[in-house]
C-alpha atoms as a PDB file:
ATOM      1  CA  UNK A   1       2.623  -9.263  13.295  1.00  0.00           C
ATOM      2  CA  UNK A   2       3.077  -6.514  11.105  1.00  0.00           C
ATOM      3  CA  UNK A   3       6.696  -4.509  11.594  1.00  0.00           C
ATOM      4  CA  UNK A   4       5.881  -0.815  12.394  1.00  0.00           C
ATOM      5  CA  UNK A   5       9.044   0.485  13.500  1.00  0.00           C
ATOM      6  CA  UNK A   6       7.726   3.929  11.283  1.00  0.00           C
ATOM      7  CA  UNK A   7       5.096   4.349  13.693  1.00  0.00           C
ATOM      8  CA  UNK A   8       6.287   5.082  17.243  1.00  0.00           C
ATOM      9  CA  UNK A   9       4.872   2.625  19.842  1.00  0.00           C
ATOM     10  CA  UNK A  10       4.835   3.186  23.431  1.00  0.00           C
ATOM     11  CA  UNK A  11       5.652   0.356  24.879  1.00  0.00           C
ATOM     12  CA  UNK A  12       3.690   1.244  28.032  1.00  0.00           C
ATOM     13  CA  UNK A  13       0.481   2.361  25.952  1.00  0.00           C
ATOM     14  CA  UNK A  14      -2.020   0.037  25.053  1.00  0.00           C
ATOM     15  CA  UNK A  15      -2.450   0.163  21.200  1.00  0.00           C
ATOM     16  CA  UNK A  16      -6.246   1.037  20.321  1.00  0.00           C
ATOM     17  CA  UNK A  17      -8.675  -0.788  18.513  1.00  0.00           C
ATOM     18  CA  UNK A  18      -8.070   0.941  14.925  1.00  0.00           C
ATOM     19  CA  UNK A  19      -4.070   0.027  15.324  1.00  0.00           C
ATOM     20  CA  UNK A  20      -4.185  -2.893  16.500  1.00  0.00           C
ATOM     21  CA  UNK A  21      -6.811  -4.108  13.983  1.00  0.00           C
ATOM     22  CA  UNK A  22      -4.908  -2.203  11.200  1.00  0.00           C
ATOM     23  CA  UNK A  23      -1.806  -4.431  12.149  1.00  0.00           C
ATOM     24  CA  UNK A  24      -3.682  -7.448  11.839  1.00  0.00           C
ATOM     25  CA  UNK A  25      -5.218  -6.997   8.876  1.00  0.00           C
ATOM     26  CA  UNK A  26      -2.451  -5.383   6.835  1.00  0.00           C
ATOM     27  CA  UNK A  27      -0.093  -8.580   8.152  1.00  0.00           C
ATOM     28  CA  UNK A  28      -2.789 -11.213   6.641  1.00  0.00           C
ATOM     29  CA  UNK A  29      -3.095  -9.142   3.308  1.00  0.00           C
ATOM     30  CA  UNK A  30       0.892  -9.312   3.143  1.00  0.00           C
ATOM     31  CA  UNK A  31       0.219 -13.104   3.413  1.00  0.00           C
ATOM     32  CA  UNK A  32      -2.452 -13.640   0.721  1.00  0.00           C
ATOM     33  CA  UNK A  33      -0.348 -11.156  -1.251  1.00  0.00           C
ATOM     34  CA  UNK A  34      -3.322  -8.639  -1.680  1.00  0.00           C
ATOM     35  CA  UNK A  35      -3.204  -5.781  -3.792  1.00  0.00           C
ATOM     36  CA  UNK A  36      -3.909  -2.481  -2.746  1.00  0.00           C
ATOM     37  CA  UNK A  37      -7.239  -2.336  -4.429  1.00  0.00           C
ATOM     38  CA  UNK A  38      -8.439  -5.866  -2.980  1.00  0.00           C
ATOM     39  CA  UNK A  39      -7.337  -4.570   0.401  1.00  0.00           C
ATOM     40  CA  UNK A  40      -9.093  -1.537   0.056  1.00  0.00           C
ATOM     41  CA  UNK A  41     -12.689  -3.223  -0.812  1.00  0.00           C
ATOM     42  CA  UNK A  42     -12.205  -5.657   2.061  1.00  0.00           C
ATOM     43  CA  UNK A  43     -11.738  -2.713   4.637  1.00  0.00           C
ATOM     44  CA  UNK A  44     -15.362  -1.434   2.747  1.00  0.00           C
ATOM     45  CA  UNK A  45     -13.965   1.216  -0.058  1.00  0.00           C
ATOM     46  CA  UNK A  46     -12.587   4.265   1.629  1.00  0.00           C
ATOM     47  CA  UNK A  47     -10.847   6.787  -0.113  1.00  0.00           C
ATOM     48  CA  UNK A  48      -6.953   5.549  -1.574  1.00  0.00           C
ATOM     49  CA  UNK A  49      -5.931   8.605   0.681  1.00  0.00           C
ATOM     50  CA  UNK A  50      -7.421   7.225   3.818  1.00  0.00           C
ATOM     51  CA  UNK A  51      -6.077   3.958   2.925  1.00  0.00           C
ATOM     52  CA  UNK A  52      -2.423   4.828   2.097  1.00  0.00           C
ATOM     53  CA  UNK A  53      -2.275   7.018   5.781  1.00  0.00           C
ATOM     54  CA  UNK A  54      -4.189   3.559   7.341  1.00  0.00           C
ATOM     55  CA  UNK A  55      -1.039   1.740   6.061  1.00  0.00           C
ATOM     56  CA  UNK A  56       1.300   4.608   6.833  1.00  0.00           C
ATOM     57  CA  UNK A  57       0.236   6.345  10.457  1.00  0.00           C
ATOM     58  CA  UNK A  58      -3.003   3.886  11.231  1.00  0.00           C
ATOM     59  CA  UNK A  59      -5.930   6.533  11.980  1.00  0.00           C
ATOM     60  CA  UNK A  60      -9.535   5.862  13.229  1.00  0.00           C
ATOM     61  CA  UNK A  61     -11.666   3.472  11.649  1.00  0.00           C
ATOM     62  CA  UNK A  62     -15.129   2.949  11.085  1.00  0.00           C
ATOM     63  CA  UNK A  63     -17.289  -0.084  13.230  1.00  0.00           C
ATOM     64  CA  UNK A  64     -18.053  -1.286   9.557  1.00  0.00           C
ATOM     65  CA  UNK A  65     -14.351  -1.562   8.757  1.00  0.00           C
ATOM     66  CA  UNK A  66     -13.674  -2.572  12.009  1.00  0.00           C
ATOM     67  CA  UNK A  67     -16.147  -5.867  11.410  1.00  0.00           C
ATOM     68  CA  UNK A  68     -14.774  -6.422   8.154  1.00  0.00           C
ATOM     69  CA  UNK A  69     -11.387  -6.942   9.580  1.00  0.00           C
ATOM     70  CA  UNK A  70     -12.801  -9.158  12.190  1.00  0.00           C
ATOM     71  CA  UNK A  71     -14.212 -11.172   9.707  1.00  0.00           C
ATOM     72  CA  UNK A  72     -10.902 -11.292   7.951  1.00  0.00           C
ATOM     73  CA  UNK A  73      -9.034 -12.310  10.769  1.00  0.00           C
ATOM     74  CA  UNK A  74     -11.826 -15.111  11.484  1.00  0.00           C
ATOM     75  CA  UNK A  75     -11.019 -16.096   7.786  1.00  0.00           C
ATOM     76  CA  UNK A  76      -7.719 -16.348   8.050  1.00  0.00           C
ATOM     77  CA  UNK A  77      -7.826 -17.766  11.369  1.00  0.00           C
ATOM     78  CA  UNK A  78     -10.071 -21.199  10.171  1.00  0.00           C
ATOM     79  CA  UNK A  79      -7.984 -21.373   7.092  1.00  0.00           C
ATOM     80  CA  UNK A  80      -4.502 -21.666   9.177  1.00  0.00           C
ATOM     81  CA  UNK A  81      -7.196 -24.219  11.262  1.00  0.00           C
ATOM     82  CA  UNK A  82      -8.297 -26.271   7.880  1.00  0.00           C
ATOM     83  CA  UNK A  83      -4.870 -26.123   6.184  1.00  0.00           C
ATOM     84  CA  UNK A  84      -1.777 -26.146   8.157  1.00  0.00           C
ATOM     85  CA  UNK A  85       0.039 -25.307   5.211  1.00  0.00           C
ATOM     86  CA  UNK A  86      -0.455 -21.148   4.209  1.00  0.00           C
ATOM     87  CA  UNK A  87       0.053 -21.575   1.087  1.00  0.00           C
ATOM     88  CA  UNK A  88      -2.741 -24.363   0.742  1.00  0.00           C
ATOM     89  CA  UNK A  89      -4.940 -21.641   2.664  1.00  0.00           C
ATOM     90  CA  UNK A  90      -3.639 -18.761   0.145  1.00  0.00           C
ATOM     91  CA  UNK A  91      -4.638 -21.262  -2.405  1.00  0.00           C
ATOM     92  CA  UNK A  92      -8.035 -22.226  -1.608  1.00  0.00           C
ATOM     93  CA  UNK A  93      -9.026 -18.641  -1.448  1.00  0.00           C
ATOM     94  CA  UNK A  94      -8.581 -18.316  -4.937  1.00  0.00           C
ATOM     95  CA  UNK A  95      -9.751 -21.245  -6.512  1.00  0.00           C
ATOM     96  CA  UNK A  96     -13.084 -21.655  -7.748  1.00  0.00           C
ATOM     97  CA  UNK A  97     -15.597 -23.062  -5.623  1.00  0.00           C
ATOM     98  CA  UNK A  98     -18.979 -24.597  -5.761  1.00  0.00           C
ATOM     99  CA  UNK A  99     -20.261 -23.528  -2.399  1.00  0.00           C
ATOM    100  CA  UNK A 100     -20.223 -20.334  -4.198  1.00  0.00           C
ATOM    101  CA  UNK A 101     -21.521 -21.250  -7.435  1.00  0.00           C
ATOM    102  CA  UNK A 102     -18.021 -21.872  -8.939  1.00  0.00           C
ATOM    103  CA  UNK A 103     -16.822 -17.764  -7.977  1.00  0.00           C
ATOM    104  CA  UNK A 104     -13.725 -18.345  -5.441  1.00  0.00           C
ATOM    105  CA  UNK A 105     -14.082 -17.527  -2.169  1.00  0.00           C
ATOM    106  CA  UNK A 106     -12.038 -13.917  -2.539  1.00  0.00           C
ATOM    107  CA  UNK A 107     -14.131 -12.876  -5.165  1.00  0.00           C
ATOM    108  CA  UNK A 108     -16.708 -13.312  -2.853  1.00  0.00           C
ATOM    109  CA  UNK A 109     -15.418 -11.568  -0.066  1.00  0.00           C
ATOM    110  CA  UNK A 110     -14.529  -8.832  -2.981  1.00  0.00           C
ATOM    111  CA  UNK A 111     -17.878  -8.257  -3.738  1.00  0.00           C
ATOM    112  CA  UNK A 112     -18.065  -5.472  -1.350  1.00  0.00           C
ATOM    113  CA  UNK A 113     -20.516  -6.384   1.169  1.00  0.00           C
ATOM    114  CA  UNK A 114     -19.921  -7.114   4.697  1.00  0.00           C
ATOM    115  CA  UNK A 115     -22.392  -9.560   3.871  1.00  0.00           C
ATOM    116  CA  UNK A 116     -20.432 -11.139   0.957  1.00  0.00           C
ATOM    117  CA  UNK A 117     -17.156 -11.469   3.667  1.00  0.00           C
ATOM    118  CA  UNK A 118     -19.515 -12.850   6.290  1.00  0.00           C
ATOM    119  CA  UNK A 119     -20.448 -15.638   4.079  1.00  0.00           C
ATOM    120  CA  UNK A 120     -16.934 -17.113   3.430  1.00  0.00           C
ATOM    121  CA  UNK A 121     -16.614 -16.723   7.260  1.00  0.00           C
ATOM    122  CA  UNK A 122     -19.693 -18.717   8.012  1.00  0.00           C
ATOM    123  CA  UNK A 123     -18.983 -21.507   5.140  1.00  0.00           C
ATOM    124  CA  UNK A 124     -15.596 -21.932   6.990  1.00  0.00           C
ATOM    125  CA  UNK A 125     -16.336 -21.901  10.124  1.00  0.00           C
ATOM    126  CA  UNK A 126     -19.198 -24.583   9.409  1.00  0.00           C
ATOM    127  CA  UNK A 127     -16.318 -27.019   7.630  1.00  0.00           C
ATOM    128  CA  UNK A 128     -14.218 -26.557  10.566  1.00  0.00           C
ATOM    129  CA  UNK A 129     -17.019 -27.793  13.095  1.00  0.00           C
ATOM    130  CA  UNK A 130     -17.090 -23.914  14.881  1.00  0.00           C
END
């Protein structure tokens, strides 16, 4: 999980939706070493300023964003499943693949589309047998 000693955390508040999915999703684009512009079309384009006070303060986010980061976390979740290794996971994501007609599987997913992140979810949740 994500270190957010910035943002001050009740310890007997329960963290909402938008923080805690913020957390998860800025910790797994830390691991696939993401840039800000990839991670910025996977949470479905909002404006660099929204993004930058996402990373900085968290804030409310949409239900789209909020199923694009589910869909993340699914990813990431079958790839630790598939490949015990990360950086075999981290690997895989970018190499070309011909489920997807040679495009990798983060191009894909950076296509914009909820749709286009859905798929890579689906295609690895059908190799894992889920």
């Amino acid at each position: 999980m994500r270190n957010v000693a910035h943002h001050a955390v009740d310890p007997e508040a329960t963290p909402s939706p938008a923080e805690t999915g913020l957390d998860v999703f800025f910790s797994i684009a830390d691991a696939w070493s993401l840039t800000s512009d990839q991670q910025i079309t996977l949470l479905g384009s909002p404006a660099r300023s929204t993004f930058f006070k996402w990373k900085k303060e968290r804030g409310t986010i949409s239900i789209d964003t909020q199923e694009r980061i589910s869909h993340v976390v699914s990813i990431y979740k079958a790839l630790n499943i598939l490949f015990p290794e990360p950086e075999r996971g981290k690997s895989w994501l970018r190499q070309p693949n011909q489920y997807f007609d040679g495009t990798s599987a983060l191009d894909v997913m950076l296509a914009g589309k909820v749709g286009d992140i859905s798929a890579v979810r689906g295609y690895l949740d059908a190799q894992r047998g889920g």
